[in-house]
C-alpha atoms as a PDB file:
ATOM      1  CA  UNK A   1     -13.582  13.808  27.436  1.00  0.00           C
ATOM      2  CA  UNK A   2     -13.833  12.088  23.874  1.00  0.00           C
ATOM      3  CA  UNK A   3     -16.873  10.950  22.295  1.00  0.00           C
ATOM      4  CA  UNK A   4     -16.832   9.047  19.177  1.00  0.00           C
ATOM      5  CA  UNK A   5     -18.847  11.380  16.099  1.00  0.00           C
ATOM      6  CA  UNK A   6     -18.467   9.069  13.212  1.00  0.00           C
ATOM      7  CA  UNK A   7     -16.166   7.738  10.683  1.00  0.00           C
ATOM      8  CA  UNK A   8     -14.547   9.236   7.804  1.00  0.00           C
ATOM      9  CA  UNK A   9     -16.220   8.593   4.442  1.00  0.00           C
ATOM     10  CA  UNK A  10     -12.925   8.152   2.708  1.00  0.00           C
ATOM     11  CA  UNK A  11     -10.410   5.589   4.707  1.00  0.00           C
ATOM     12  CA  UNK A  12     -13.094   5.074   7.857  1.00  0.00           C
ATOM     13  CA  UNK A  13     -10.895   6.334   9.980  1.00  0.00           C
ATOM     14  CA  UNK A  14     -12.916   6.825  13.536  1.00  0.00           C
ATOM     15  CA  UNK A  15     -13.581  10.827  14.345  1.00  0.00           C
ATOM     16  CA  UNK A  16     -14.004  12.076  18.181  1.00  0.00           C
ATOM     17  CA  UNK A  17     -14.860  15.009  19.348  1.00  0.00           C
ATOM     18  CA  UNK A  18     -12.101  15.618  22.221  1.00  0.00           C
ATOM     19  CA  UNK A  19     -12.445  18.247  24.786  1.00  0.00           C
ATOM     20  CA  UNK A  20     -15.903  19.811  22.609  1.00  0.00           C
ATOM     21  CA  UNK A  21     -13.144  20.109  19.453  1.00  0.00           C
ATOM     22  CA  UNK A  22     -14.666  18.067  16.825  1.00  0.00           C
ATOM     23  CA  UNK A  23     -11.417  16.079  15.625  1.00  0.00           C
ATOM     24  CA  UNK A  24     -12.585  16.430  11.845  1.00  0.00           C
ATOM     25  CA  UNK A  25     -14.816  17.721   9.241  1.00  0.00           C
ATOM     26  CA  UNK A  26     -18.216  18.150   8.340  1.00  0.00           C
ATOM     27  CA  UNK A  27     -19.080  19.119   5.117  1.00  0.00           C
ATOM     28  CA  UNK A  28     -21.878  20.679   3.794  1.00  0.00           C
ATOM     29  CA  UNK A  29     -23.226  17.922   2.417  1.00  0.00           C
ATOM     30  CA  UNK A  30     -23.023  16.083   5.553  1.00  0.00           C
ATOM     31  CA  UNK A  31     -20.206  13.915   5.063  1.00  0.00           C
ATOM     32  CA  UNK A  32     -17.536  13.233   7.895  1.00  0.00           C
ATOM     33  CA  UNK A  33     -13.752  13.316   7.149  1.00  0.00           C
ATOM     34  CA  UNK A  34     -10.686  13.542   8.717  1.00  0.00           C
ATOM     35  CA  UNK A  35      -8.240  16.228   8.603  1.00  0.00           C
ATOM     36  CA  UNK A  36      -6.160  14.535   5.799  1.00  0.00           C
ATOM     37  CA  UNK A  37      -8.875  13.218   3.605  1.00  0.00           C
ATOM     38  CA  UNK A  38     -10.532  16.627   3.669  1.00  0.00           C
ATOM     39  CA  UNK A  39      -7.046  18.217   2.506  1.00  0.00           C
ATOM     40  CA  UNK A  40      -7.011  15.373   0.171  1.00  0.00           C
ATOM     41  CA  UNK A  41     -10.392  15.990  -1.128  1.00  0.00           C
ATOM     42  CA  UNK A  42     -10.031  19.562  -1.695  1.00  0.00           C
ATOM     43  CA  UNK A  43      -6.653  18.720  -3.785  1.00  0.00           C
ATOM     44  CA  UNK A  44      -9.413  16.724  -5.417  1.00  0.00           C
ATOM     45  CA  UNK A  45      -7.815  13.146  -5.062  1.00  0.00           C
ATOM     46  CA  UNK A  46      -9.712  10.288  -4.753  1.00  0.00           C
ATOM     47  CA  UNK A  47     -10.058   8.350  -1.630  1.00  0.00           C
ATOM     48  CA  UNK A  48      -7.522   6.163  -1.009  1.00  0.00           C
ATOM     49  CA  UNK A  49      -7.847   2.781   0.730  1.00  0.00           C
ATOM     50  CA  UNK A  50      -7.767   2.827   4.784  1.00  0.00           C
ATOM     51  CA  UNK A  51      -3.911   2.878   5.906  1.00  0.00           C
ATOM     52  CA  UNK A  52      -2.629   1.541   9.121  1.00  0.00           C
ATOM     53  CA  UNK A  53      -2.039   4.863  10.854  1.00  0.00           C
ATOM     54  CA  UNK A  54      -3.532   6.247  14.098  1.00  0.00           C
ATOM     55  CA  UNK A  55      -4.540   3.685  16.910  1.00  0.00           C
ATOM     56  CA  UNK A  56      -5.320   0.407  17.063  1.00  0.00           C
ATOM     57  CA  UNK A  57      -8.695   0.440  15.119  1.00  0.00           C
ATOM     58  CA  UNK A  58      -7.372   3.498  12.881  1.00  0.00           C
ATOM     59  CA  UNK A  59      -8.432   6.049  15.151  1.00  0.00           C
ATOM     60  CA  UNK A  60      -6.649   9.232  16.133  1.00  0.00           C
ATOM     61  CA  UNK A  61      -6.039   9.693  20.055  1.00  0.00           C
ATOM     62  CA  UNK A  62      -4.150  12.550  21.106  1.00  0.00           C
END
């Protein structure tokens, strides 16, 4: 099962939660990223623009 949760504040990437594993991360301030902007993030680097990977809308679908 996948349901979509959000989008990621940095490249708006579109998070699912797939199989009750939320495909992301929430921080505590509420904010929704994806795996690689979070890593990003904590490397503090600044968001970079949206890139072409994952499906067809940006997405990741395993």
């Amino acid at each position: 099962m996948q349901e979509l949760i959000g989008t990621c504040k940095c490249c708006n990437k579109k998070i699912y939660c797939l199989d009750g594993f939320f495909n992301g991360v929430l921080t505590d301030d509420k904010e929704v990223y994806c795996f690689d902007c979070y890593e990003k993030q904590k490397a503090e680097a600044p968001c970079s623009a949206p890139t072409s990977a994952g499906g067809p809308d940006g997405e990741v679908v395993l």
